[in-house]
Protein backbone atom coordinates (compact mmCIF):
# COMPACT_ATOMS: atom_id res chain seq x y z
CA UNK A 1 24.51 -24.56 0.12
CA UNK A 2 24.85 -22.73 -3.51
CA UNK A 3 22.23 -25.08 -5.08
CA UNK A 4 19.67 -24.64 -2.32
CA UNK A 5 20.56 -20.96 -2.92
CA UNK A 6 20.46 -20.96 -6.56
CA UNK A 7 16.93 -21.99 -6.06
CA UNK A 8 15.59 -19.80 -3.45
CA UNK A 9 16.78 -16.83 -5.36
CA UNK A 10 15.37 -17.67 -8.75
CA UNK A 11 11.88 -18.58 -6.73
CA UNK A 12 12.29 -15.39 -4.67
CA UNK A 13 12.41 -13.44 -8.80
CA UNK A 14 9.47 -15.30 -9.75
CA UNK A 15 7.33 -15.28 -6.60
CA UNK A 16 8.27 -12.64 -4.41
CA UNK A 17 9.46 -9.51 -6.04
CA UNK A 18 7.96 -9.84 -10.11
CA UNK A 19 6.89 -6.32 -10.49
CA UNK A 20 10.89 -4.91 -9.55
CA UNK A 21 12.71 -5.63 -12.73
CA UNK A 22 15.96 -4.60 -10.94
CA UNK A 23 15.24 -7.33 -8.31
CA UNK A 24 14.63 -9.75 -10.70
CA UNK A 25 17.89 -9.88 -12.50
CA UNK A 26 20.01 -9.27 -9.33
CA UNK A 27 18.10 -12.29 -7.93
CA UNK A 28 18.31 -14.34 -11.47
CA UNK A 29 21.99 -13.23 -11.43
CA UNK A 30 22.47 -14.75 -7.64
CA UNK A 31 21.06 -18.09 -9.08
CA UNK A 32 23.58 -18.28 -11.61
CA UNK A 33 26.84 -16.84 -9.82
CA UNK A 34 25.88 -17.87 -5.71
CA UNK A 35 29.30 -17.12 -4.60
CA UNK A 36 27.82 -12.83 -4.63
CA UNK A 37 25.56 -13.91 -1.72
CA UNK A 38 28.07 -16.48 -0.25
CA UNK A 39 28.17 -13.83 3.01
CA UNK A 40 24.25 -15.21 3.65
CA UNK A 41 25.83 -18.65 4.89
CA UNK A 42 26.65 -16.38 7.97
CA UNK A 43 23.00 -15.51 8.73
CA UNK A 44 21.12 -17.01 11.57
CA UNK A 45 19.09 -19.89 9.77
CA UNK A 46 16.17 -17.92 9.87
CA UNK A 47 17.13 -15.30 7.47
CA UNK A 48 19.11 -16.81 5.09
CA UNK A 49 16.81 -15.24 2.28
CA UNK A 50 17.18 -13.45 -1.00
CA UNK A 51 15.61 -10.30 0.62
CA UNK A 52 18.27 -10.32 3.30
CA UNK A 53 21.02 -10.03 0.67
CA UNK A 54 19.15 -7.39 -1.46
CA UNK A 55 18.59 -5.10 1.32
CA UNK A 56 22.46 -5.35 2.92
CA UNK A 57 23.47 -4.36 -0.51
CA UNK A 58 21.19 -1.40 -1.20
CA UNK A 59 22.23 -0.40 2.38
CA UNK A 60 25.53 -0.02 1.54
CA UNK A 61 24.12 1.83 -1.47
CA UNK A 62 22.61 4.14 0.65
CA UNK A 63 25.28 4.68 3.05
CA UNK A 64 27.34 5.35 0.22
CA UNK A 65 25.71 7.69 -0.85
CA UNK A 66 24.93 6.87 -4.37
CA UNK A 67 28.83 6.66 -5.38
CA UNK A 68 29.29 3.43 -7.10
CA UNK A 69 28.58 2.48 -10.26
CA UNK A 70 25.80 -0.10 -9.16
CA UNK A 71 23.40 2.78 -7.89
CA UNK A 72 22.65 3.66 -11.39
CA UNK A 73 20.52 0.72 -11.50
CA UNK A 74 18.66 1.78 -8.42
CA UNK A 75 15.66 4.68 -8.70
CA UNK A 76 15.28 4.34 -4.66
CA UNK A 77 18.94 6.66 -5.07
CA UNK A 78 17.80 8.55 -8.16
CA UNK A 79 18.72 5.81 -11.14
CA UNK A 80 17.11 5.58 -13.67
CA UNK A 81 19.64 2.68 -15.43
CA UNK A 82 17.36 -0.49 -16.93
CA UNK A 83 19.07 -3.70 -15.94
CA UNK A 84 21.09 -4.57 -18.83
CA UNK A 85 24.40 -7.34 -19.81
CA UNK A 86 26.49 -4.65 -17.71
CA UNK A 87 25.00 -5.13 -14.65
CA UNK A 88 26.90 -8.29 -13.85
CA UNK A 89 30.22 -7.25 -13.65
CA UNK A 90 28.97 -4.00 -12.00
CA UNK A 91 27.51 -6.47 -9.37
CA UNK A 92 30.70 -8.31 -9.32
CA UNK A 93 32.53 -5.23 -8.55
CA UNK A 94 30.77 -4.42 -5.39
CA UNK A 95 30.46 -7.41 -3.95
CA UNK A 96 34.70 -7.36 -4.17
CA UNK A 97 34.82 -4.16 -2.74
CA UNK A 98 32.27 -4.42 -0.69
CA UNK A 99 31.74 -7.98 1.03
CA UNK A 100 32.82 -7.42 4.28
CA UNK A 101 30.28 -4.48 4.90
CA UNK A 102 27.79 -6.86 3.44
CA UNK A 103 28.59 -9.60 5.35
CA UNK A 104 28.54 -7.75 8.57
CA UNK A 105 25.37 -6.60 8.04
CA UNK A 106 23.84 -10.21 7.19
CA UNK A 107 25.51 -11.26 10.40
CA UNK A 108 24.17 -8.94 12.48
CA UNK A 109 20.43 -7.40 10.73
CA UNK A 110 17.52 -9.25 9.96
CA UNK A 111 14.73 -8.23 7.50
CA UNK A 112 12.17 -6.12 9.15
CA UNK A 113 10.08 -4.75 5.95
CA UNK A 114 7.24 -2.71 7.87
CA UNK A 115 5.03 -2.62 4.88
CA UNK A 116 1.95 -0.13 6.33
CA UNK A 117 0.50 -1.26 2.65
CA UNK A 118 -0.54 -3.83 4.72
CA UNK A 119 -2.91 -1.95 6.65
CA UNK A 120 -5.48 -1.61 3.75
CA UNK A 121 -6.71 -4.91 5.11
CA UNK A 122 -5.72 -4.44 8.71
CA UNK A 123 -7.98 -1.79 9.06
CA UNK A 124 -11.08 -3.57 7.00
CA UNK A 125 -10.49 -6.28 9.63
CA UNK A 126 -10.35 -4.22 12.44
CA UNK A 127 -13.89 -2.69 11.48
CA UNK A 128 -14.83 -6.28 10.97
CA UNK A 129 -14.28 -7.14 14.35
CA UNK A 130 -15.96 -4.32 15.35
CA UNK A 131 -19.00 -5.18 13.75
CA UNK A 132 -19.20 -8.77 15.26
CA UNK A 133 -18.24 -7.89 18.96
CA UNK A 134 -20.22 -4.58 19.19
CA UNK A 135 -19.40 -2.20 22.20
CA UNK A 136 -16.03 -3.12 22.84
CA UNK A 137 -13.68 -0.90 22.70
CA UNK A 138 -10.12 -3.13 20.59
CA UNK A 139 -6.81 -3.72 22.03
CA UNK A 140 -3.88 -4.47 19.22
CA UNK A 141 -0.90 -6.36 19.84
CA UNK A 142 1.56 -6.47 16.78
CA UNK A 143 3.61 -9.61 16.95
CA UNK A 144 6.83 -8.82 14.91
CA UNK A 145 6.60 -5.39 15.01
CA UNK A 146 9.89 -3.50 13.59
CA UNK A 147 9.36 -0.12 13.94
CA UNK A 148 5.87 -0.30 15.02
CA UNK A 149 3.95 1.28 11.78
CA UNK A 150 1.17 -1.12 11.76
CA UNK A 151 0.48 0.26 14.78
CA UNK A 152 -0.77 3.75 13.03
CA UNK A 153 -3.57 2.11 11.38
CA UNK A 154 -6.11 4.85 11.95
CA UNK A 155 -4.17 7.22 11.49
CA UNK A 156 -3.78 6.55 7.68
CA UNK A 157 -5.91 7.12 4.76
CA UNK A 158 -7.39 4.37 2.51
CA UNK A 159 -8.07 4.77 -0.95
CA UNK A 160 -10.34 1.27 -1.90
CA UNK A 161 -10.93 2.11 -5.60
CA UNK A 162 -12.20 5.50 -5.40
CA UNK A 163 -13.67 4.88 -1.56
CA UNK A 164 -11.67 6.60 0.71
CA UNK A 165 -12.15 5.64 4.12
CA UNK A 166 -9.97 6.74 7.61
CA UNK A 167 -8.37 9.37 8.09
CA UNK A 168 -9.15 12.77 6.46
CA UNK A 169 -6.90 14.18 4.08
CA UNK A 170 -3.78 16.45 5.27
CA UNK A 171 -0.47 16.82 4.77
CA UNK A 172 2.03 14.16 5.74
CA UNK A 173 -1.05 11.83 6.43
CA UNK A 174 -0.14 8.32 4.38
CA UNK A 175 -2.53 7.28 1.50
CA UNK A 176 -2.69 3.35 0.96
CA UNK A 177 -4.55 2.30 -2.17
CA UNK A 178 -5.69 -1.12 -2.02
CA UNK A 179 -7.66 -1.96 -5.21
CA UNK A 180 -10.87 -4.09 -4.53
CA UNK A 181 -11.03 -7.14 -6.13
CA UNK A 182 -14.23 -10.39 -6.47
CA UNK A 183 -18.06 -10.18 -6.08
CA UNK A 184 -18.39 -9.66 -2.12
CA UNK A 185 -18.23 -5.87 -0.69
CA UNK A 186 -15.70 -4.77 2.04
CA UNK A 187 -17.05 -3.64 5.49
CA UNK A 188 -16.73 -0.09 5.14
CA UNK A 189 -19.40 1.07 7.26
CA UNK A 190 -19.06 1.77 11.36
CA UNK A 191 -15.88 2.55 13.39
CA UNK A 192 -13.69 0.99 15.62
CA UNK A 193 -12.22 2.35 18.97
CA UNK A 194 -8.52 1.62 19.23
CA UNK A 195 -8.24 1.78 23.15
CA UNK A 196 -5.20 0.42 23.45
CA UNK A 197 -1.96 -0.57 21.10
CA UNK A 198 1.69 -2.17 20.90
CA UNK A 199 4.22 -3.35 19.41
CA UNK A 200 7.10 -6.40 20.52
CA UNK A 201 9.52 -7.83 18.63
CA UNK A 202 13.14 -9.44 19.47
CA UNK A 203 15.32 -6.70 17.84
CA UNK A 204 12.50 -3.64 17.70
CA UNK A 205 13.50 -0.66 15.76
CA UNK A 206 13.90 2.82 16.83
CA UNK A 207 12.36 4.93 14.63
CA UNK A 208 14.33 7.77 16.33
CA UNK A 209 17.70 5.91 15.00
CA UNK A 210 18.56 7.23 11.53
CA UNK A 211 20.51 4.44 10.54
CA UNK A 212 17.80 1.94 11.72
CA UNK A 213 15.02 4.01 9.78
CA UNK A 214 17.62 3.59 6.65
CA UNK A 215 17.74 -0.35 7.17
CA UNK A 216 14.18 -0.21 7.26
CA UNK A 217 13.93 2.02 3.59
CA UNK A 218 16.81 -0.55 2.44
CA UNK A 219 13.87 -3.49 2.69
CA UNK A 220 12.00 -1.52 0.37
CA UNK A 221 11.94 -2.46 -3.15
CA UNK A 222 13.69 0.51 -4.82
CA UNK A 223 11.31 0.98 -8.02
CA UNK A 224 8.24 1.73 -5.99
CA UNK A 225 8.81 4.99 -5.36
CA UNK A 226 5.15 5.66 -3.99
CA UNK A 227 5.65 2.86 -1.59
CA UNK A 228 9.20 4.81 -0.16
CA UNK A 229 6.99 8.21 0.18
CA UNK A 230 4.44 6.52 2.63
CA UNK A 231 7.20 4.68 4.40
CA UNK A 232 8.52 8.46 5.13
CA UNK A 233 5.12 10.09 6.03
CA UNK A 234 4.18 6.96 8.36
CA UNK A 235 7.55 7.52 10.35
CA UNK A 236 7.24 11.14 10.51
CA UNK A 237 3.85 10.45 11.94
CA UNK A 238 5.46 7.45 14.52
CA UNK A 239 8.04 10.22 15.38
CA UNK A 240 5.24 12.46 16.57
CA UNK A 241 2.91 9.68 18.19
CA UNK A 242 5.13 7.21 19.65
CA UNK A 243 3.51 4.37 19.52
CA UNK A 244 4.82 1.52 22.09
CA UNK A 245 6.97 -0.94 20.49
CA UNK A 246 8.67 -2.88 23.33
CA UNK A 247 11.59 -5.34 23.05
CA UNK A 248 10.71 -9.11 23.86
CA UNK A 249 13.26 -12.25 23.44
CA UNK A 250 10.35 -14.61 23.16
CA UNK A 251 7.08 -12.78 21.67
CA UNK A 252 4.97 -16.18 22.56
CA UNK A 253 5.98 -15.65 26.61
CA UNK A 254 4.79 -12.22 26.11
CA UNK A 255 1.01 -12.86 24.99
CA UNK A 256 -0.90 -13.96 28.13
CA UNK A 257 0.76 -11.36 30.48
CA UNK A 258 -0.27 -8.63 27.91
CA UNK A 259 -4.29 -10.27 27.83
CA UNK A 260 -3.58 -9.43 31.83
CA UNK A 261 -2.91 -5.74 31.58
CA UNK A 262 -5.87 -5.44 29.61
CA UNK A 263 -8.93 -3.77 31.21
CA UNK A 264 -12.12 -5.54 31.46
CA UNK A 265 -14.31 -5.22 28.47
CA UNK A 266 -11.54 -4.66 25.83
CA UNK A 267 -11.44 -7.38 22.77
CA UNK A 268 -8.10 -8.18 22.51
CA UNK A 269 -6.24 -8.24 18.63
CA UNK A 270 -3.52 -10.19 18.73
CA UNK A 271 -2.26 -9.11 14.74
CA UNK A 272 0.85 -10.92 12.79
CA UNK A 273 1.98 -10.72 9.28
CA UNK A 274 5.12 -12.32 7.00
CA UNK A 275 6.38 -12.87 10.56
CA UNK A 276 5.84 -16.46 11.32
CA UNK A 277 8.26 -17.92 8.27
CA UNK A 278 11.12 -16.41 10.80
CA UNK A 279 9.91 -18.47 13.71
CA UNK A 280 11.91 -22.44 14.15
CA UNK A 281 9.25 -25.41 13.58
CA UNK A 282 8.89 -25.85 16.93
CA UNK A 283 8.68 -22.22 18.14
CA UNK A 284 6.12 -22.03 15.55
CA UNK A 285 4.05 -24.88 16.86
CA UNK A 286 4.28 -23.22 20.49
CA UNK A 287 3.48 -20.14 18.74
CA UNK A 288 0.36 -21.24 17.27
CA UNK A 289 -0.66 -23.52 20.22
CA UNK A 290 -0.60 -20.64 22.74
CA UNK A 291 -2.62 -18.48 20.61
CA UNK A 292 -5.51 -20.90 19.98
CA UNK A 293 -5.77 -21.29 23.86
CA UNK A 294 -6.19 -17.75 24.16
CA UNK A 295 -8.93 -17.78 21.92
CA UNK A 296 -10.57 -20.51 23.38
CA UNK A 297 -9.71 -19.47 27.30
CA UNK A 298 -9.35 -15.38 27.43
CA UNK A 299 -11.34 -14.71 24.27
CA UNK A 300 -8.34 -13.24 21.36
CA UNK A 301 -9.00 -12.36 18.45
CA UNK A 302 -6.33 -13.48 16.73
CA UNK A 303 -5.13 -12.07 13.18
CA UNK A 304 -2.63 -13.82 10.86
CA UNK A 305 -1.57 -12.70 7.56
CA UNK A 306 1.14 -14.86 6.59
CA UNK A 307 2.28 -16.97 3.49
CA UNK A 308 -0.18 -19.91 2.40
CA UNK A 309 0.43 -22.35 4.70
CA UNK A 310 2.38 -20.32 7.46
CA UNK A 311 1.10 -20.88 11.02
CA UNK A 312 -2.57 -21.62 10.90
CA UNK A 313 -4.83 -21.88 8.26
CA UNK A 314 -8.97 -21.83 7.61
CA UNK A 315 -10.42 -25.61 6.82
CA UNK A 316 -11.76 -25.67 3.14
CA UNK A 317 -9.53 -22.60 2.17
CA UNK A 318 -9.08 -22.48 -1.62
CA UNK A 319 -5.40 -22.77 -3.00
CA UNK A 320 -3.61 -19.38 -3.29
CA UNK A 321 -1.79 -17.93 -5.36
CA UNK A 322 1.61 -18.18 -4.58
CA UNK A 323 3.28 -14.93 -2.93
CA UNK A 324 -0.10 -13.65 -1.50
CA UNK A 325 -1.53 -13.60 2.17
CA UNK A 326 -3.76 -15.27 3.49
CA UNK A 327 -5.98 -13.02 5.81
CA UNK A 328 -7.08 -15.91 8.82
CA UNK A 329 -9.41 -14.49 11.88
CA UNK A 330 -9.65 -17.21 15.26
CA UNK A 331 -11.88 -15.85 17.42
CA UNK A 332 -14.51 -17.24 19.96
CA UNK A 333 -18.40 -16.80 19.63
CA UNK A 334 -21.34 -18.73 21.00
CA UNK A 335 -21.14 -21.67 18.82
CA UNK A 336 -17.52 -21.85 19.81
CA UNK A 337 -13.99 -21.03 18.20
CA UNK A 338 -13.89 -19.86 14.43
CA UNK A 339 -11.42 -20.18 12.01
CA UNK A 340 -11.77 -18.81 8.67
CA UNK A 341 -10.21 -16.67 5.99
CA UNK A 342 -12.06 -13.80 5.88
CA UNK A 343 -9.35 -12.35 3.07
CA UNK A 344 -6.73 -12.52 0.55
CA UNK A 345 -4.40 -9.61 -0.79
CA UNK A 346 -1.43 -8.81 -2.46
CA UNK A 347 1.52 -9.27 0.35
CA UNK A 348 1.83 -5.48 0.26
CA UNK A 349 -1.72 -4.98 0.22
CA UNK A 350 -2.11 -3.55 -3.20
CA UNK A 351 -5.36 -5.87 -3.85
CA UNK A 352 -7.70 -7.48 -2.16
CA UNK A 353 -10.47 -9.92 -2.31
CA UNK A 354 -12.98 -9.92 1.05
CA UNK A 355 -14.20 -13.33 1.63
CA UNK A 356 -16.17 -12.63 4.62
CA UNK A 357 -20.27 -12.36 3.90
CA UNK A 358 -21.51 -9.36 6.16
């Protein structure tokens, strides 16, 4: 167990979390002292990841309010401490004094980042779809939804290099940037009607639940400070909209019946991302099998933004770079069902390159 753990947290420094210098040496300090995350052996399978660990300990940070010696390190509670040879023992210190509120938490939470950077692309896709099924009014279904963010994605503002697109500016109103990146120009023009949205997950978060809200900040990485301010606006705005985010054990049982409540003439959008890494190999092979029915039967759309190689993936797809997301649409036309990658982005949504020729 500490070798395999070793290695996943000195890949999760280099791959998953480069630009956080504080993540990077707690996760380099993990790989060379594994008995500090030794409480992750008590996760479910699923989540026994470096992110699980880092976000039950700035939790406790949090919770704390700031009153150990570790926060220093952390600018999420106003630290402003580089990570230096101290850090270590500081480490050291509140895992001893600390474990068994760590523990607990890896026990019982599960990692739930709802990144609305995310919806940069979410939204180009959305007028995508638009575009290619004209008239038709979309109907979004976020698999692995948390708190249910993604499912504000025209209510935010997008800043694409200097073209803003979405909603107009105001107070309180999130503003993504999502740099443009490659030769081929995103689908700004047109609109898309968002007739009807939700949100399931197994363990769905209550964004009226203070301390849930604060697991979902403790995901965050704590240098991007920008990142933590539209995490705050988009809940304030959830608070006020309520989105639907219902509660379902098995998110694959729930697909079909929700293409049923659908009213004729609505495209369904059946929309996942960094969610299908969590599912078992064969759940995920269910998973993936049900949706390409639905394609091919009821007409989905189906939208995956997951990990190269997570779920399903476009033939002929170029390698990626590792850590980034692979945009995938499956939907049904004339000459049959599609698959393709229409993008790629930063998992956060920071970049993107569109691959998809208008």
């Amino acid at each position: 167990m500490s070798e395999r753990l070793a290695a996943a947290f000195r890949q999760f420094a280099t791959r998953e979390c480069p630009d956080d210098p504080l993540y990077v040496a707690l996760c380099l300090l993990v790989a060379d002292q594994p008995a500090l995350a030794a409480g992750l052996s008590a996760a479910p399978p699923e989540q026994r990841r470096p992110n699980l660990w880092l976000a039950a300990v700035q939790d406790r940070l949090l919770e704390l309010g700031g009153s150990h010696p570790l926060a220093a390190y952390y600018p999420s509670l106003g630290g402003g401490r580089a990570p230096d040879p101290a850090l270590a023992a500081t480490v050291a210190d509140f895992v001893a004094n600390e474990g068994a509120a760590l523990d607990d938490m890896m026990r019982t939470r599960s990692t739930q980042t709802n990144e609305i950077g995310r919806c940069a692309v979410l939204y180009l896709m959305l007028l995508e779809l638009a575009r290619r099924f004209p008239g038709r009014p979309l109907a979004l279904l976020d698999v692995g939804t948390s708190a249910g963010l993604n499912l504000g994605v025209d209510t935010y503002r997008y800043d694409y290099g200097g073209a803003m697109a979405a909603a107009p500016a105001a107070p309180g109103v999130p503003v993504i940037a999502c740099d443009p990146v490659g030769l081929l120009p995103l689908p700004l023009g047109g609109t898309f009607t968002l007739a009807h949205r939700l949100g399931i997950d197994p363990s769905p978060v209550d964004i009226h639940d203070e301390r849930a809200v604060r697991w979902l900040r403790a995901c965050l990485w704590p240098h991007d400070r920008a990142r933590a301010r539209r995490f705050d606006d988009a809940v304030a705005l959830a608070r006020t909209h309520r989105w639907p985010v219902r509660r379902e054990a098995d998110c694959t049982a729930a697909l079909e019946p929700w293409v049923d409540s659908l009213p004729d003439g609505v495209l369904p959008v059946v929309f996942n991302s960094w969610v299908l890494a969590y599912f078992s190999a064969d759940a995920l092979r269910h998973h993936v099998d049900t949706l390409t029915g639905l394609v091919a039967r009821r007409g989905v759309a189906w939208l995956s933004a997951e990990a190269p190689g997570v779920g399903v993936s476009a033939p002929g797809r170029p390698p990626l770079t590792p850590g980034s997301s692979a945009w995938t649409l499956v939907s049904r036309h004339a000459d049959g069902v599609r698959t393709e990658c229409v993008a790629w982005s930063h998992p956060h949504g920071r970049h993107l390159e569109w691959r998809a020729p208008r």
